[in-house]
C-alpha atoms as a PDB file:
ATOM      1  CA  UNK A   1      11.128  30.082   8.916  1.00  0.00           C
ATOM      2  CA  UNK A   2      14.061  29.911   6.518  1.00  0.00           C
ATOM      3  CA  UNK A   3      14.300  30.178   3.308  1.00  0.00           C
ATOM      4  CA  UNK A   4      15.738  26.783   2.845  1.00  0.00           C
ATOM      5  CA  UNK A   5      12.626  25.331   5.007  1.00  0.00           C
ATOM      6  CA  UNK A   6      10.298  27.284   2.921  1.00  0.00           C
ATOM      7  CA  UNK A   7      11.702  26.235  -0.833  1.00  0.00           C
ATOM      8  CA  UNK A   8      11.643  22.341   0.752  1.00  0.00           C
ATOM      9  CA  UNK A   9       7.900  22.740   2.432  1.00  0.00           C
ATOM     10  CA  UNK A  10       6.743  24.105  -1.917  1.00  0.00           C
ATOM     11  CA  UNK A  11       8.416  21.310  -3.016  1.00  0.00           C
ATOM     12  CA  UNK A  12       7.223  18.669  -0.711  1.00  0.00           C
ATOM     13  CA  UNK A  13       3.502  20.253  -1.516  1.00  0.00           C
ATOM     14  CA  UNK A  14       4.188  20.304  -5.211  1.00  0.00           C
ATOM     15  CA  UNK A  15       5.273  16.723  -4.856  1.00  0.00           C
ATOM     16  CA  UNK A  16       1.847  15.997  -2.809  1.00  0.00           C
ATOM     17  CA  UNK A  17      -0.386  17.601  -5.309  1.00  0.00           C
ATOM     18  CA  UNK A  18       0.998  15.602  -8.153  1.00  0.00           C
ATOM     19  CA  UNK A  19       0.473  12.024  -6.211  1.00  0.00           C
ATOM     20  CA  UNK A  20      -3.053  13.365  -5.705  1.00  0.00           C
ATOM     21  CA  UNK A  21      -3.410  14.305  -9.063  1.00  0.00           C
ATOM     22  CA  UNK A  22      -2.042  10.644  -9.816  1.00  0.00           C
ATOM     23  CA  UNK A  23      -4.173   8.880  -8.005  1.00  0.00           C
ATOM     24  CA  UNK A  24      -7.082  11.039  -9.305  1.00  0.00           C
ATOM     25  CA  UNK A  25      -6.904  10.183 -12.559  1.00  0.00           C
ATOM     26  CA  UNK A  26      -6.214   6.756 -12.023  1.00  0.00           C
ATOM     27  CA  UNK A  27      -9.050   6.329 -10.080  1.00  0.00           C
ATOM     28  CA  UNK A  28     -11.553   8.147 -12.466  1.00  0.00           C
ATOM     29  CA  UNK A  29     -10.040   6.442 -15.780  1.00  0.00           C
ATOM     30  CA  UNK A  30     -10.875   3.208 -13.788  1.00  0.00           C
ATOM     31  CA  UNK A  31     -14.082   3.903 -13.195  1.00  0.00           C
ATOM     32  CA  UNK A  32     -14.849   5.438 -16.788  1.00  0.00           C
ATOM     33  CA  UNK A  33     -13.752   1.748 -17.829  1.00  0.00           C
ATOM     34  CA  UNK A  34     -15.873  -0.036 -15.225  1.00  0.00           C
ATOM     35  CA  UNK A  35     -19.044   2.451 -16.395  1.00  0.00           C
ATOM     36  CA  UNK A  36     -18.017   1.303 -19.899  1.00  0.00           C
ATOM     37  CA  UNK A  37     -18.368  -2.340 -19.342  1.00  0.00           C
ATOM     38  CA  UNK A  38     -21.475  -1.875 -17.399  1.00  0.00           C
ATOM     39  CA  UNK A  39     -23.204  -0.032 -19.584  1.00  0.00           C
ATOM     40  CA  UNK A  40     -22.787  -3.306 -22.120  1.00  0.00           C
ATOM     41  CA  UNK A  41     -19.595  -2.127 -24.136  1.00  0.00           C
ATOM     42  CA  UNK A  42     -17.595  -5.224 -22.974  1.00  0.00           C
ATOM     43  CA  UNK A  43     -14.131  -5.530 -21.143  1.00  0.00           C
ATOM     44  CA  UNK A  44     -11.807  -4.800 -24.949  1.00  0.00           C
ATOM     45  CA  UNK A  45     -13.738  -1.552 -24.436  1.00  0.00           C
ATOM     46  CA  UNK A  46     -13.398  -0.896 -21.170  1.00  0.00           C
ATOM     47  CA  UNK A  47      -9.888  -2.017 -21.169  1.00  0.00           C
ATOM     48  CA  UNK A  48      -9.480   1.095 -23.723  1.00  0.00           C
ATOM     49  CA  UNK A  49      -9.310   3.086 -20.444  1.00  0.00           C
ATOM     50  CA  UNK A  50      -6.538   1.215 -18.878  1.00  0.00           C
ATOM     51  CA  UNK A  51      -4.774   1.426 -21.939  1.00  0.00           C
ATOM     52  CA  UNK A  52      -4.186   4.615 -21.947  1.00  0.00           C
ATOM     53  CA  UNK A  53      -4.043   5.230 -18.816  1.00  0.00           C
ATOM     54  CA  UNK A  54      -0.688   2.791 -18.774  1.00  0.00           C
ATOM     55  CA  UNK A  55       0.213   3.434 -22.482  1.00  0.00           C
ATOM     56  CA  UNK A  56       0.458   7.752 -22.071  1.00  0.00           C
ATOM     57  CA  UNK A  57       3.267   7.778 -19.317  1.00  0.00           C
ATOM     58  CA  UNK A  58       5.041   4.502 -20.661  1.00  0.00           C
ATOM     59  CA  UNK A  59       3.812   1.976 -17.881  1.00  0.00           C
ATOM     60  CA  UNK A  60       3.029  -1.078 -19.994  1.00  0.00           C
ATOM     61  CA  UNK A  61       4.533  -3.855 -18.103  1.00  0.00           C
ATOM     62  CA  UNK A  62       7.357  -5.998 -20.012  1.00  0.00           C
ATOM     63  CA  UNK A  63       6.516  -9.477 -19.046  1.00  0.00           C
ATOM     64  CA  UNK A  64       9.499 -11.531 -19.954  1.00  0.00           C
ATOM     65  CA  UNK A  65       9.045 -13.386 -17.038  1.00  0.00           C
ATOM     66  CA  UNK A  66       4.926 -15.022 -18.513  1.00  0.00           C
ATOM     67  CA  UNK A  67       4.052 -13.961 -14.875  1.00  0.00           C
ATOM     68  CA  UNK A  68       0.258 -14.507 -13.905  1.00  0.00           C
ATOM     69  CA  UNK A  69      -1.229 -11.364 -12.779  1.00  0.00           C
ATOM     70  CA  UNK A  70      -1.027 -12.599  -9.581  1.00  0.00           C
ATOM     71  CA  UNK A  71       2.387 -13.076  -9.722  1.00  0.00           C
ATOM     72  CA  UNK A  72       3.084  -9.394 -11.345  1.00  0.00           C
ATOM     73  CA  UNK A  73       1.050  -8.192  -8.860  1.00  0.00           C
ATOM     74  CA  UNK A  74       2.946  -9.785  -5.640  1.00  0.00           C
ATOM     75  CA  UNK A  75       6.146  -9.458  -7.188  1.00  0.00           C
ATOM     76  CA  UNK A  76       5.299  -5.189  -7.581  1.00  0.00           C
ATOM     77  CA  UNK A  77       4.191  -4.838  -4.377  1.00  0.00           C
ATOM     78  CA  UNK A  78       7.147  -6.895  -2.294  1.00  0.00           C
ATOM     79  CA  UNK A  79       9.614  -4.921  -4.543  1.00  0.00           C
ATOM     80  CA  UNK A  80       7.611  -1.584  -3.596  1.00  0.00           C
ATOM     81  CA  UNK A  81       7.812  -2.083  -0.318  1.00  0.00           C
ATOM     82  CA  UNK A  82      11.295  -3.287   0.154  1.00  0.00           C
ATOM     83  CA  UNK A  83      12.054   0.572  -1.212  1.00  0.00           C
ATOM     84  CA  UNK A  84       9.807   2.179   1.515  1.00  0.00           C
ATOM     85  CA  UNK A  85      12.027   3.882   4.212  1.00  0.00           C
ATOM     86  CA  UNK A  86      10.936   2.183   7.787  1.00  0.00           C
ATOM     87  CA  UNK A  87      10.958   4.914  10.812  1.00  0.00           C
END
């Protein structure tokens, strides 16, 4: 292999690794919050975990729009989407 092909195989695996790690996280600071409220703590508590899991990287949403979460939601996803290459 090349050295080009080799530098952009580490990167694309660097790149991987970090979306795991991601989606790790996320997933474990969600469930920390969902063993908080079950364990009687209440959702302000549990919400703690979200928080900061939003708050740390600078992903609390500005909702200028008053959308419903249902409406953040749908509006995220279509927008997501639109930017995903098609093959």
């Amino acid at each position: 292999m090349s050295d080009a092909k080799d530098k952009r195989i580490k990167e694309l695996e660097e790149r991987i690794k970090l979306g795991n790690s991601i989606i790790h996280n996320m997933v474990v600071a969600n469930q920390s919050a969902w063993i908080e409220w079950q364990q009687g703590k209440g959702a302000e508590k549990a919400m703690n975990w979200v928080h900061n899991g939003l708050v740390g990287p600078g992903h609390i949403p500005d909702n200028e729009i008053g959308a419903t979460p249902n409406q953040w939601f749908n509006k995220n996803m279509v927008e997501y989407q639109e930017k995903q290459p098609t093959h």
